[in-house]
C-alpha atoms as a PDB file:
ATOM      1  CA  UNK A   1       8.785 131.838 -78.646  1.00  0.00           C
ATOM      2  CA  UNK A   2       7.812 128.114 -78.092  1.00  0.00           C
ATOM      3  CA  UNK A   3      10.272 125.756 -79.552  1.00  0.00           C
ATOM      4  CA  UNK A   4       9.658 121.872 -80.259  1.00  0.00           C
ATOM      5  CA  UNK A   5      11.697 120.256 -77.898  1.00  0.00           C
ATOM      6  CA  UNK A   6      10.917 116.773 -78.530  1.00  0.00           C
ATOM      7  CA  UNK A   7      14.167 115.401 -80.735  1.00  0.00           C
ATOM      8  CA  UNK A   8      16.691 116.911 -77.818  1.00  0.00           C
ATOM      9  CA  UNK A   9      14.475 115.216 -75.219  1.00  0.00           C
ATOM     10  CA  UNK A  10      14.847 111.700 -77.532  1.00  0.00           C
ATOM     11  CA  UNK A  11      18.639 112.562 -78.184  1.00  0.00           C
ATOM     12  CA  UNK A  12      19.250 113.343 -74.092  1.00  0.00           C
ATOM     13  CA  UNK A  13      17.195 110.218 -73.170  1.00  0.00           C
ATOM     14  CA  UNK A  14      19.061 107.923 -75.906  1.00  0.00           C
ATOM     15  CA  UNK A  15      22.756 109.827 -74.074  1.00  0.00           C
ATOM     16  CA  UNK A  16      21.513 109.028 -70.889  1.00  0.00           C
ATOM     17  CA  UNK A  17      20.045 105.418 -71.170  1.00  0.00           C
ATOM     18  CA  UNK A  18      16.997 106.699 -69.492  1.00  0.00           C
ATOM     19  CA  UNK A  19      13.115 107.302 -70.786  1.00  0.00           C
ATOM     20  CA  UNK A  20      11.864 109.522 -72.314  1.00  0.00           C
ATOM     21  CA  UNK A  21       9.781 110.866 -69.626  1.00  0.00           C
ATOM     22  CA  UNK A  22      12.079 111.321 -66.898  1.00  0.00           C
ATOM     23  CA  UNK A  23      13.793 114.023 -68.700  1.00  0.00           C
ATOM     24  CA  UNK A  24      13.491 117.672 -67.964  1.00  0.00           C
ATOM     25  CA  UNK A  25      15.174 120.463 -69.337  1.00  0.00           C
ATOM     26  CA  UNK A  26      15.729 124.102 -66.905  1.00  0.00           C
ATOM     27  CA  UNK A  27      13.014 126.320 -68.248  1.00  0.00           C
ATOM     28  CA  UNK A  28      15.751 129.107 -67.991  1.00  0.00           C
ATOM     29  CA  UNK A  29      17.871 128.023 -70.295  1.00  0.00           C
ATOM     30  CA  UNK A  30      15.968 126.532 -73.074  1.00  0.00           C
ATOM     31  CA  UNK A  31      17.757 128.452 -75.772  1.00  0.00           C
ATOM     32  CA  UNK A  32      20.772 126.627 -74.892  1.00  0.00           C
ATOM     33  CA  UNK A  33      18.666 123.029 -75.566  1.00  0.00           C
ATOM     34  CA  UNK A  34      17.735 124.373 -78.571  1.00  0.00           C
ATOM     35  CA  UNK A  35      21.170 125.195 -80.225  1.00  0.00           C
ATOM     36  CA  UNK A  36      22.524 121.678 -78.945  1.00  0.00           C
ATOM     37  CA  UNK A  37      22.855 119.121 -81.635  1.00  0.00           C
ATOM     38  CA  UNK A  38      25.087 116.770 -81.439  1.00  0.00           C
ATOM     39  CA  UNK A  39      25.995 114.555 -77.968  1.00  0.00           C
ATOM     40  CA  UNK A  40      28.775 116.043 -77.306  1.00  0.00           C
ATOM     41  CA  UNK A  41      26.619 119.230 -76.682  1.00  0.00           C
ATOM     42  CA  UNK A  42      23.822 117.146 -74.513  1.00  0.00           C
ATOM     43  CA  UNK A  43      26.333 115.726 -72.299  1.00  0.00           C
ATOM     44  CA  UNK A  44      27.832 119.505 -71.871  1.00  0.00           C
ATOM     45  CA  UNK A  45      24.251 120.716 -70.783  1.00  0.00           C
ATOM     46  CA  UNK A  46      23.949 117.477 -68.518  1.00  0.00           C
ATOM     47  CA  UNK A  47      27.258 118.299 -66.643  1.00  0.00           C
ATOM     48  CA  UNK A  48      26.015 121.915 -66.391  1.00  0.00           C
ATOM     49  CA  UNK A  49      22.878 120.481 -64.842  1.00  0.00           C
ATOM     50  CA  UNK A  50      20.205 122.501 -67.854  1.00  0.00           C
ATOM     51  CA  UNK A  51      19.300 118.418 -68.401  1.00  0.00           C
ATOM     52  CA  UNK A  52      18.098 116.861 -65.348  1.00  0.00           C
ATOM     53  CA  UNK A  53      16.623 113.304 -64.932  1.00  0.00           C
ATOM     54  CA  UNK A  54      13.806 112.842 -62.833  1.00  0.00           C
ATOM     55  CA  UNK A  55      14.342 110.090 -60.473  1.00  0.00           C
ATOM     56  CA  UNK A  56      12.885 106.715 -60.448  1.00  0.00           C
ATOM     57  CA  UNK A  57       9.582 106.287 -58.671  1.00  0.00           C
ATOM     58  CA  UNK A  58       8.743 102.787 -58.219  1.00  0.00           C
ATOM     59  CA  UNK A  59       5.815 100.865 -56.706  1.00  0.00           C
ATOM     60  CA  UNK A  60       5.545 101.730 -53.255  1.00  0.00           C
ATOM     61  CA  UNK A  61       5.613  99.012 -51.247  1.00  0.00           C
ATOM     62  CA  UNK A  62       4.047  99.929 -47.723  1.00  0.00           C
ATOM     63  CA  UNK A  63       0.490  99.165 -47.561  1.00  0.00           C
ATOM     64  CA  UNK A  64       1.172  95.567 -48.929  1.00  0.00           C
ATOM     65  CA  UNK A  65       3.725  95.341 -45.917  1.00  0.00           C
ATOM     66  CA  UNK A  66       1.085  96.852 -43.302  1.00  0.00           C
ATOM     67  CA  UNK A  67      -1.201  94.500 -44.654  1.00  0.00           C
ATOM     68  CA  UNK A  68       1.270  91.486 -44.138  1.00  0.00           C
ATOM     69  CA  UNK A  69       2.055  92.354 -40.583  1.00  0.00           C
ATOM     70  CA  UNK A  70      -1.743  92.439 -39.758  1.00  0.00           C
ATOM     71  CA  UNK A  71      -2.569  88.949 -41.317  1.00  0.00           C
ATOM     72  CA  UNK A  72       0.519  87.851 -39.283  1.00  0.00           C
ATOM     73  CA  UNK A  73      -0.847  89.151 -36.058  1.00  0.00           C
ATOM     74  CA  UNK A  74      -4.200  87.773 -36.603  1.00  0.00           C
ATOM     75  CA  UNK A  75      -5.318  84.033 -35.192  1.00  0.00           C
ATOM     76  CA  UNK A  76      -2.382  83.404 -32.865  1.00  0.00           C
ATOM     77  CA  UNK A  77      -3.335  83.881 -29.727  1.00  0.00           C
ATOM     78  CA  UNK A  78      -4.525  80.955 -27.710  1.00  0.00           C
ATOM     79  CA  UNK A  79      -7.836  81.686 -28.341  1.00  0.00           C
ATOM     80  CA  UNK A  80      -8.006  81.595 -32.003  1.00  0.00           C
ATOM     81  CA  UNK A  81      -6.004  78.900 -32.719  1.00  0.00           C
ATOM     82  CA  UNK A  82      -8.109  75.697 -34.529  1.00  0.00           C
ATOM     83  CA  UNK A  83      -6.824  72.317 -34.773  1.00  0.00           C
ATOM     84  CA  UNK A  84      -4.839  70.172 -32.219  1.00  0.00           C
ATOM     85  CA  UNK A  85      -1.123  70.819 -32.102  1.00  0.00           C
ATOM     86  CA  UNK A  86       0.275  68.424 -34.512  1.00  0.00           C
ATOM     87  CA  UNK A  87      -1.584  69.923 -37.156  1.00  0.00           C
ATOM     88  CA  UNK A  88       0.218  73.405 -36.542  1.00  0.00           C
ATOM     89  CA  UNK A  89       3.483  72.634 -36.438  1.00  0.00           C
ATOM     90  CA  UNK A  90       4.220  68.257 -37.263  1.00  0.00           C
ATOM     91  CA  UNK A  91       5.422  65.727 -35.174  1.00  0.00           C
ATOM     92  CA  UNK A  92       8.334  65.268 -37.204  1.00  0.00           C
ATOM     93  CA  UNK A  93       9.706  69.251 -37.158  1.00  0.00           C
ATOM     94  CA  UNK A  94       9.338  69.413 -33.622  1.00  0.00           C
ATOM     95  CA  UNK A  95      11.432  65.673 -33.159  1.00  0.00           C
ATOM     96  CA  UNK A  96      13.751  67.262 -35.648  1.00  0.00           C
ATOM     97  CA  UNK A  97      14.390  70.243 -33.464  1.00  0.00           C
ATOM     98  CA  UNK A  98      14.458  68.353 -29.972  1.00  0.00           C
ATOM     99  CA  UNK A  99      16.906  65.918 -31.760  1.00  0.00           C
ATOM    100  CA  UNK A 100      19.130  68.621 -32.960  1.00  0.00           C
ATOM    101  CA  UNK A 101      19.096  70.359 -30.183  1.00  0.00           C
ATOM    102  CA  UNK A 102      20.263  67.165 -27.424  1.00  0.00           C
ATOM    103  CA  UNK A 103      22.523  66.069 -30.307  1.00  0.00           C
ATOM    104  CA  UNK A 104      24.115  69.905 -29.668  1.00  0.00           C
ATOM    105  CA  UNK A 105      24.738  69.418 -26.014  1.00  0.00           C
ATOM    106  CA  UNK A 106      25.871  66.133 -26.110  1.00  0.00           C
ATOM    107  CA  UNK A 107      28.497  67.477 -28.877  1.00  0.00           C
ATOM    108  CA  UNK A 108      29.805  70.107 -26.261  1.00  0.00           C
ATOM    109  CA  UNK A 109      29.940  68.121 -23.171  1.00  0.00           C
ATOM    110  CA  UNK A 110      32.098  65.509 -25.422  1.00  0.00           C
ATOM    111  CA  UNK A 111      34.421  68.322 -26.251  1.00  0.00           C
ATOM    112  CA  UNK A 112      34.338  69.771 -22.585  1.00  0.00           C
ATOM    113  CA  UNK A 113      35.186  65.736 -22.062  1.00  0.00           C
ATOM    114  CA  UNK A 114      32.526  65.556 -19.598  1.00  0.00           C
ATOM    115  CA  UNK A 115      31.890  62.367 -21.082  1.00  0.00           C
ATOM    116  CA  UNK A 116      33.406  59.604 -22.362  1.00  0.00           C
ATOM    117  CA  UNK A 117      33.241  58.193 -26.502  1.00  0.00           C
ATOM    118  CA  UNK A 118      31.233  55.608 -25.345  1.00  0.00           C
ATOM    119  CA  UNK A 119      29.170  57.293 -22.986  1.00  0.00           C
ATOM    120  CA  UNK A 120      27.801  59.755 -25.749  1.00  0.00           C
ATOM    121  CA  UNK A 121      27.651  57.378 -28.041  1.00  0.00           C
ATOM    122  CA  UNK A 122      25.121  55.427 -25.543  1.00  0.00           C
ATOM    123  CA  UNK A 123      23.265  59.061 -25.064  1.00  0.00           C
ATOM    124  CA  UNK A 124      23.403  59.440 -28.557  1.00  0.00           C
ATOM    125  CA  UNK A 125      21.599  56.420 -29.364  1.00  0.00           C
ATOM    126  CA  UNK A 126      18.583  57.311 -26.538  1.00  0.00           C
ATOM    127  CA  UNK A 127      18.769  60.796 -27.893  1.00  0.00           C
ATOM    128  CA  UNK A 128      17.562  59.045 -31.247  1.00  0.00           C
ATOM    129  CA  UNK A 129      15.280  56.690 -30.238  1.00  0.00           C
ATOM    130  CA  UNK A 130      13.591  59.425 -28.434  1.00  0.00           C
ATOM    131  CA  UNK A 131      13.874  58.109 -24.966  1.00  0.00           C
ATOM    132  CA  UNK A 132      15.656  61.917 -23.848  1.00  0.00           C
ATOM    133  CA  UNK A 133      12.576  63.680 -22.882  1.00  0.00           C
ATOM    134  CA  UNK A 134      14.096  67.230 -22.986  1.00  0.00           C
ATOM    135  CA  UNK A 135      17.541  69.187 -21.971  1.00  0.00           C
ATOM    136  CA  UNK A 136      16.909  68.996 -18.266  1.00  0.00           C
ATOM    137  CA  UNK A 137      16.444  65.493 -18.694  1.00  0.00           C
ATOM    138  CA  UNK A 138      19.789  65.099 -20.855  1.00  0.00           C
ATOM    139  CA  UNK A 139      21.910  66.999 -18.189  1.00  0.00           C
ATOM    140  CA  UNK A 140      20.602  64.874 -15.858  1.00  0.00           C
ATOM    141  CA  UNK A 141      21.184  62.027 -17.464  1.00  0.00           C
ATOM    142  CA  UNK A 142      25.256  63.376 -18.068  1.00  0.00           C
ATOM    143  CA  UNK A 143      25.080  64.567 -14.175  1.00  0.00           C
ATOM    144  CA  UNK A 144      24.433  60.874 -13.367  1.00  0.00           C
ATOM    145  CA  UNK A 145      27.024  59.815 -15.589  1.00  0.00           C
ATOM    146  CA  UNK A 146      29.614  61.637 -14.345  1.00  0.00           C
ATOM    147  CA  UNK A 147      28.924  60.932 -10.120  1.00  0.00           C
ATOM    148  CA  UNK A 148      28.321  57.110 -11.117  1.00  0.00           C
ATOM    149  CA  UNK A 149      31.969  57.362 -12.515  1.00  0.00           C
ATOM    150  CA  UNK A 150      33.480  59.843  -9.786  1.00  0.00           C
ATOM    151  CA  UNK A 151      32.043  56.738  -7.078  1.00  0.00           C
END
């Protein structure tokens, strides 16, 4: 005997919080279903596992992400690359970088007091007005610092 179903699967969703469509009811015990009215009942058959809720299936996100990882690949070797430096990455990010990074090591060889206040502040200064060419340069700089004051 085929019986209509379609209020308990309404009432179980509604119990749940879930749609409609993710219900499903044990196809051995659909008698059981049938004969429960009331919530009280549903919640019974969920805790007995008759009602089940299919779980959620969302959009699957991998071929977008394959995708991504191939367009990232693409154009940066040497050989593919158009346009002259600057117009890759701007002068100012990579001064704000260099900057940042000499401003770093002058911070530690202050604390380290490998270097006087007003010796960092006078490396701090060059460091800004971009006279530092790199870190070598800046160690070098605090190397001569310090012999010029051990003499």
């Amino acid at each position: 005997m085929v019986v209509n179903l379609k209020a308990k699967k309404r009432l179980a969703s509604r119990v749940i919080g879930v749609g409609v469509h993710r219900i499903r009811f044990d196809s051995d015990h659909l008698d059981d279903v049938a004969d429960a009215i009331t919530r009280e009942n549903i919640r019974s058959l969920i805790t007995a596992n008759t009602i089940r809720v299919k779980s959620f299936t969302g959009t699957s996100r991998g071929r977008a992400q394959q995708k991504k990882e191939q367009k990232n690949k693409r154009g940066t070797k040497q050989g593919s690359k158009q346009g002259r430096k600057g117009a890759r990455v701007g002068k100012k990010e990579v001064y704000v970088a260099k900057v940042r990074s000499l401003r770093r090591i002058l911070k530690i060889a202050k604390e380290r007091e490998e270097i006087t206040n007003p010796e960092f502040w006078a490396l701090y200064k060059k460091v800004g007005g971009n006279t530092v060419r790199n870190k070598a340069h800046l160690r070098t700089l605090i190397q001569e610092i310090i012999e010029k004051r051990k003499s």
